[in-house]
Protein backbone atom coordinates (compact mmCIF):
# COMPACT_ATOMS: atom_id res chain seq x y z
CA UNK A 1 0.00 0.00 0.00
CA UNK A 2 1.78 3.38 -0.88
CA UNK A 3 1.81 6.03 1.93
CA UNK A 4 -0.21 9.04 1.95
CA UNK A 5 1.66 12.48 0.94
CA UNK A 6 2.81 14.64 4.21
CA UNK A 7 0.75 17.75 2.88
CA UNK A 8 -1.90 16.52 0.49
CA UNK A 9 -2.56 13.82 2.36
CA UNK A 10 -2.88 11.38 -1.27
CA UNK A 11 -1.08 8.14 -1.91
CA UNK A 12 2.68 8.37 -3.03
CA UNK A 13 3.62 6.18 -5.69
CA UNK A 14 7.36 5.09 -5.68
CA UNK A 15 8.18 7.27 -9.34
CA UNK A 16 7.40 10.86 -7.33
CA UNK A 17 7.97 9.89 -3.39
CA UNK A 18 10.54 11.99 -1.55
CA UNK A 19 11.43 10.13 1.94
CA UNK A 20 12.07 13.29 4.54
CA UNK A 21 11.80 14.35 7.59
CA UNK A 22 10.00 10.88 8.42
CA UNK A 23 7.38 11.45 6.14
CA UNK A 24 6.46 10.89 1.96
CA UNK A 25 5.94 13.74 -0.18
CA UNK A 26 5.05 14.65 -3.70
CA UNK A 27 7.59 16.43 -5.73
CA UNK A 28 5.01 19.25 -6.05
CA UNK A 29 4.10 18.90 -2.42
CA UNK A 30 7.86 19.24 -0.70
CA UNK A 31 7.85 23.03 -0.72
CA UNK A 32 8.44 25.60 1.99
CA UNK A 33 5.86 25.95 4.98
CA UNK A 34 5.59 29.65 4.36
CA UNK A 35 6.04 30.85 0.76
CA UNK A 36 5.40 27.87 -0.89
CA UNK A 37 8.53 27.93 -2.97
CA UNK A 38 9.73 24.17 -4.52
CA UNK A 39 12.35 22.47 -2.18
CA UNK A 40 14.94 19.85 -2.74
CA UNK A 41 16.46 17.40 -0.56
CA UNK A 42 19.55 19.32 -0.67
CA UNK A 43 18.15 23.10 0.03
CA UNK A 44 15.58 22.31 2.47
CA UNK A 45 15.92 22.62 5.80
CA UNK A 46 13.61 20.82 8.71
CA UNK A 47 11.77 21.55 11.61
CA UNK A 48 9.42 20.17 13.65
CA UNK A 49 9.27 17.58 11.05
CA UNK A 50 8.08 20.66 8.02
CA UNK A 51 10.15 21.41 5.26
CA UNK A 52 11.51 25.03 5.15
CA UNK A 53 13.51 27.26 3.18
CA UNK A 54 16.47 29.09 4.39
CA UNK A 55 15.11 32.37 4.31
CA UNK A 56 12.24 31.40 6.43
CA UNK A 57 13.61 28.69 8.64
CA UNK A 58 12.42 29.44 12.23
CA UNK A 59 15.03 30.38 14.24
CA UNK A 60 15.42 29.64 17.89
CA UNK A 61 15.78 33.05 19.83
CA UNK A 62 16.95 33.63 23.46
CA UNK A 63 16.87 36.43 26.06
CA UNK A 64 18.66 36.95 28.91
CA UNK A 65 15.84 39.29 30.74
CA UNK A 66 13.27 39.18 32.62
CA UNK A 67 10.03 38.28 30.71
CA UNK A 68 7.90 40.50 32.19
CA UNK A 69 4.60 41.40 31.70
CA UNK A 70 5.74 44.71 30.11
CA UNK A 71 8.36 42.94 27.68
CA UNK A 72 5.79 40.40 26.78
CA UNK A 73 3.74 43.15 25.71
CA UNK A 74 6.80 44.85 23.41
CA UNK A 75 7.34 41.32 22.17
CA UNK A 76 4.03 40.53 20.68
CA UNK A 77 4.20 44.56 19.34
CA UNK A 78 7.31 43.68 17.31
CA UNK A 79 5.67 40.40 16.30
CA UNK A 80 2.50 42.11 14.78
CA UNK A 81 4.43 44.81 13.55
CA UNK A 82 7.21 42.28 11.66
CA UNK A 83 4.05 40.66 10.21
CA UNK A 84 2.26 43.96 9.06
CA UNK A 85 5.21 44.99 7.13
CA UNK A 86 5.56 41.36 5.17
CA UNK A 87 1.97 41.46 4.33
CA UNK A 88 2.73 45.10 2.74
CA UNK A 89 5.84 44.18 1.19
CA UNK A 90 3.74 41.36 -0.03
CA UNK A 91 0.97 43.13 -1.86
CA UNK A 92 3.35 45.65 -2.75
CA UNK A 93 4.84 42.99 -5.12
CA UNK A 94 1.78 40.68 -5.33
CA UNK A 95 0.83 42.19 -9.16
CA UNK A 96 4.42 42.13 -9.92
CA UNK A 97 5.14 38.48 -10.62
CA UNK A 98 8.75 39.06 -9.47
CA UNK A 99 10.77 39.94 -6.37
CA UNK A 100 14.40 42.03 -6.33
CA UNK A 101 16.96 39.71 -4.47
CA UNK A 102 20.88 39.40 -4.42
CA UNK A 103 21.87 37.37 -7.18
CA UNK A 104 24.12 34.72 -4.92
CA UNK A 105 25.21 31.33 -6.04
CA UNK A 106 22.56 30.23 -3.72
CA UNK A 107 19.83 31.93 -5.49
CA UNK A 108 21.23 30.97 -8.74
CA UNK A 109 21.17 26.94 -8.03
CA UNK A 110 17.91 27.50 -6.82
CA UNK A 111 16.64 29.38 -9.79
CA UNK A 112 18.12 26.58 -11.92
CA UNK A 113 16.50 23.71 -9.88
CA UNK A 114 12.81 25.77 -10.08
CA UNK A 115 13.57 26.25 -13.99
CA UNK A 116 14.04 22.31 -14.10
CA UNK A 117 11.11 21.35 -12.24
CA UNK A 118 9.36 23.73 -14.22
CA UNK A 119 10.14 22.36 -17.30
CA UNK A 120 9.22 18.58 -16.03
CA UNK A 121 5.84 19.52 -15.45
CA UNK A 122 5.56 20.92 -18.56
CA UNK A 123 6.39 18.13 -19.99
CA UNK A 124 4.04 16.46 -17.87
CA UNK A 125 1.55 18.38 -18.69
CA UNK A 126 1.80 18.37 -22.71
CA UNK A 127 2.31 14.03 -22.72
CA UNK A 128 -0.87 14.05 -20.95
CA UNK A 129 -2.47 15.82 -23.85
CA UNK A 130 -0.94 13.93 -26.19
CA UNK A 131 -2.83 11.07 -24.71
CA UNK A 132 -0.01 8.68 -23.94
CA UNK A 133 -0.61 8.47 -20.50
CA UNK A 134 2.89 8.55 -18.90
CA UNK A 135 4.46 11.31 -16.43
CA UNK A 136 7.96 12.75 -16.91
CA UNK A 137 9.89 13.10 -13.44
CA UNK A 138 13.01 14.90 -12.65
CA UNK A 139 15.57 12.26 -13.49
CA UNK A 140 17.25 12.47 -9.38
CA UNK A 141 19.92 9.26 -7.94
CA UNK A 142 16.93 8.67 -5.70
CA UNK A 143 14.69 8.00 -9.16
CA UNK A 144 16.87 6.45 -10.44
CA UNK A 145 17.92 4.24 -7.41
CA UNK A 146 14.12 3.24 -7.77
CA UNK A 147 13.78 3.05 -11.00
CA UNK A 148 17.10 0.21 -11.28
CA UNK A 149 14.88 -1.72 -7.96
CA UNK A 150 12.08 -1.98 -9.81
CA UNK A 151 13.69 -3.42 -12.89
CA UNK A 152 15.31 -5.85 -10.84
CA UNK A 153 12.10 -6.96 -8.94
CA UNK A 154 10.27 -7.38 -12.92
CA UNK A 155 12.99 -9.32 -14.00
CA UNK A 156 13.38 -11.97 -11.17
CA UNK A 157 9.32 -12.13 -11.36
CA UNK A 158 9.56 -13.03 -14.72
CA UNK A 159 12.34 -15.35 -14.55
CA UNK A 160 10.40 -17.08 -11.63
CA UNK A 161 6.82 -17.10 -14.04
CA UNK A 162 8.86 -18.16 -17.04
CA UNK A 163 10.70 -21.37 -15.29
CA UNK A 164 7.37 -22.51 -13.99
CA UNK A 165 5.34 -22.36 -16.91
CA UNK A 166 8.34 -23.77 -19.55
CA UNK A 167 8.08 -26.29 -21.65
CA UNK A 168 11.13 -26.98 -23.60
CA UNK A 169 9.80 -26.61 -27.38
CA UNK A 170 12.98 -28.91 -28.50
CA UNK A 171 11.47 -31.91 -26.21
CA UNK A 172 10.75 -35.21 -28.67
CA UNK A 173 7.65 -36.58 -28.63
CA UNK A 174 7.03 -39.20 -26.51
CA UNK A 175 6.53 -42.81 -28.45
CA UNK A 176 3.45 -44.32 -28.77
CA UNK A 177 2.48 -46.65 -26.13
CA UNK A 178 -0.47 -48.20 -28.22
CA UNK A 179 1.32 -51.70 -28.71
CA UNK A 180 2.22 -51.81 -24.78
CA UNK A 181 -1.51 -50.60 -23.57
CA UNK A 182 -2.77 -53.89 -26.21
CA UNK A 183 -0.35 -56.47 -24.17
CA UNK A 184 -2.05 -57.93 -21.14
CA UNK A 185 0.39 -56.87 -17.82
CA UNK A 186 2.94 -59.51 -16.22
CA UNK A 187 2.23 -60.21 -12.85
CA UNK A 188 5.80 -61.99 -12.35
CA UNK A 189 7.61 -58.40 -13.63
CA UNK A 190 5.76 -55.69 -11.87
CA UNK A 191 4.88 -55.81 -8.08
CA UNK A 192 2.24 -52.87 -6.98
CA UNK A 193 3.25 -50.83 -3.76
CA UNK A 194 1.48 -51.49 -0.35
CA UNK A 195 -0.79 -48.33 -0.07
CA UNK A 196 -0.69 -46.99 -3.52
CA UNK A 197 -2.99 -47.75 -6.65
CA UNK A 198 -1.97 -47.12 -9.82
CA UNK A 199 -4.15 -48.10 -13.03
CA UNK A 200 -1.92 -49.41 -15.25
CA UNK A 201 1.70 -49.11 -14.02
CA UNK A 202 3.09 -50.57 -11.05
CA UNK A 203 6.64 -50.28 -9.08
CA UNK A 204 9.70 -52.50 -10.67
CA UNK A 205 12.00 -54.40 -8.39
CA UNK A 206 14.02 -51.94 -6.71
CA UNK A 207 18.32 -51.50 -7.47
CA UNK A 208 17.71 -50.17 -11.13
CA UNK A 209 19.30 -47.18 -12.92
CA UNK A 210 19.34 -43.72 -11.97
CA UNK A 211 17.96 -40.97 -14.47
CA UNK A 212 17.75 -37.58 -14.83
CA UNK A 213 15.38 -35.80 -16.71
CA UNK A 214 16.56 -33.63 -20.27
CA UNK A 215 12.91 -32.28 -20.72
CA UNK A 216 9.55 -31.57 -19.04
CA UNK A 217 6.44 -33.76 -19.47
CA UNK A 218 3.04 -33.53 -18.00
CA UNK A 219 1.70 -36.78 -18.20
CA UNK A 220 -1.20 -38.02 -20.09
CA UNK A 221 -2.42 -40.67 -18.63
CA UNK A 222 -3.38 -42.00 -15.04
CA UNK A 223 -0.22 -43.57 -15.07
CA UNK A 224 2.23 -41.92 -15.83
CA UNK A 225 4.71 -39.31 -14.48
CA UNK A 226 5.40 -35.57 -14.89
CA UNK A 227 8.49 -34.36 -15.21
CA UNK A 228 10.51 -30.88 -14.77
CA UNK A 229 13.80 -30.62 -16.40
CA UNK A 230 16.48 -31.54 -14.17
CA UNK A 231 14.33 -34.01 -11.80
CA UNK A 232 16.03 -37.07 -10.83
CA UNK A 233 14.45 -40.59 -11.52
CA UNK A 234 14.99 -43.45 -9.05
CA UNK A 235 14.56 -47.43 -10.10
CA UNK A 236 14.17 -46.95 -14.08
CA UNK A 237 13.79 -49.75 -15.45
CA UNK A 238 12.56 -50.47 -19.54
CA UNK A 239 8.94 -51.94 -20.00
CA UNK A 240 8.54 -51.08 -23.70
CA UNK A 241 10.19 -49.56 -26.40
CA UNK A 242 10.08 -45.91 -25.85
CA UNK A 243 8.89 -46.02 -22.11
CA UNK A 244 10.39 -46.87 -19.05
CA UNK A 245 9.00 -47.24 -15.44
CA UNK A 246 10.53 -45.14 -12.74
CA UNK A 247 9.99 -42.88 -9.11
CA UNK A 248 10.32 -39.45 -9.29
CA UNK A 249 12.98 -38.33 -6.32
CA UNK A 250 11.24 -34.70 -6.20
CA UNK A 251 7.62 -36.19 -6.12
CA UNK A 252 8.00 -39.28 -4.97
CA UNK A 253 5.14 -40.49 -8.32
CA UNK A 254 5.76 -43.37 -9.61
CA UNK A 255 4.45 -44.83 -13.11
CA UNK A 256 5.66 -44.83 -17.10
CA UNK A 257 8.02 -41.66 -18.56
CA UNK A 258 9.00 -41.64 -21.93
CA UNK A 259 12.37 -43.18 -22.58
CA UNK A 260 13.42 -39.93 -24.61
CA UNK A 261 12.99 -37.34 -22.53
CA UNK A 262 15.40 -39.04 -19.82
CA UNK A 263 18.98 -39.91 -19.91
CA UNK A 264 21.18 -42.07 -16.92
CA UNK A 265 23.29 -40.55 -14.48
């Protein structure tokens, strides 16, 4: 189940999660507490578990007098008055689309990171229109970290689906067992199990040949025995041409395998 977003509150999916500050966020959604602007995980900065900027990271002041009531009452002045003159500032600049700040490498590598993210979700945007139904992400380590896991997990899942359901394609056919079926069974050759029951086939004498298996086979009849490629077959012994009789080691079935699909150890 993907975790929900720190600020939206929506799942995350692994192509756009940020892990921070003990939380998941959207791209979009890891952005300053207070002016909203895009963050990164190498210009944020964190506390009490929120992302902030450095301009408005809150700072932790200390005072060496008294607080009384009197400089309680100049303390929340100053506050109200600090936040009267940001609002103006604010409006002041609100129409402007554009604020007047040193240009330091700081603001330049932020600028630059903005200006990428920017174009992303442009790109974002217009493949979404196009109707191809795919997002474009910034292309981070951390995406890419994920991006190499996730490969990894769809190739061993498909490795594991693939081995199960093979079939070798080059496997023979098996020979036809219509002349064996037609010959009534000898009693003196074949000696049936204590507890099992078989229709056709029963257990050799023990102390024949070892086998091992070249192909799979999913048997046909009652009788008979599947095979994976690679299983190990105990007490072969030949009852026809083309077939032998044998115990699967990995199954423990026994009955008839084709003679041509196994090959001694």
């Amino acid at each position: 189940m993907n975790p929900p977003c720190g600020r939206c509150k929506k799942p995350v999916y692994p192509t756009e999660k940020i892990n921070c500050l003990d939380k998941y966020w959207h791209k979009g959604c890891f952005s300053c507490e207070v002016c909203k602007m895009a963050l990164s995980m190498t210009n944020y900065k964190g506390f009490d578990k929120k992302p902030y900027c450095s301009m408005h990271y809150p700072k932790t002041s200390f005072t060496i007098v008294t607080d009384t009531p009197e400089n309680l009452r100049l303390k929340q002045q100053s506050m109200l008055n600090s936040q009267a003159l940001y609002k103006e500032d604010f409006e002041k600049n609100k129409g402007k689309g554009f604020s007047v700040v040193a240009d330091t490498p700081e603001m330049q590598r932020v600028k630059k990171t903005q200006d990428q993210i920017s174009n992303a979700l442009y790109k974002e945007d217009f493949e979404k229109s196009k109707g191809k139904g795919f997002s474009v992400v910034v292309d981070t380590p951390e995406m890419q970290r994920v991006k190499k896991t996730q490969d990894q997990i769809s190739n061993i899942k498909y490795h594991e689906e693939f081995e199960k359901s093979k079939i070798r394609s080059d496997a023979p056919p098996p020979e036809n067992r219509q002349d064996y079926e037609e010959q009534p069974p000898n009693p003196e050759r074949f000696r049936q199990p204590a507890g099992q029951v078989h229709p056709a086939a029963v257990a050799p004498p023990s102390g024949a040949k070892r086998y091992q298996a070249m192909y799979s086979y999913t048997a046909a009849e009652a009788d008979e025995v599947s095979l994976l490629e690679g299983d190990v077959i105990l007490d072969v012994e030949p009852i026809d041409e083309g077939w032998v009789f044998g115990c699967n080691q990995r199954t423990g079935q026994r009955g008839m395998l084709p003679a041509n699909y196994v090959r001694p150890v």
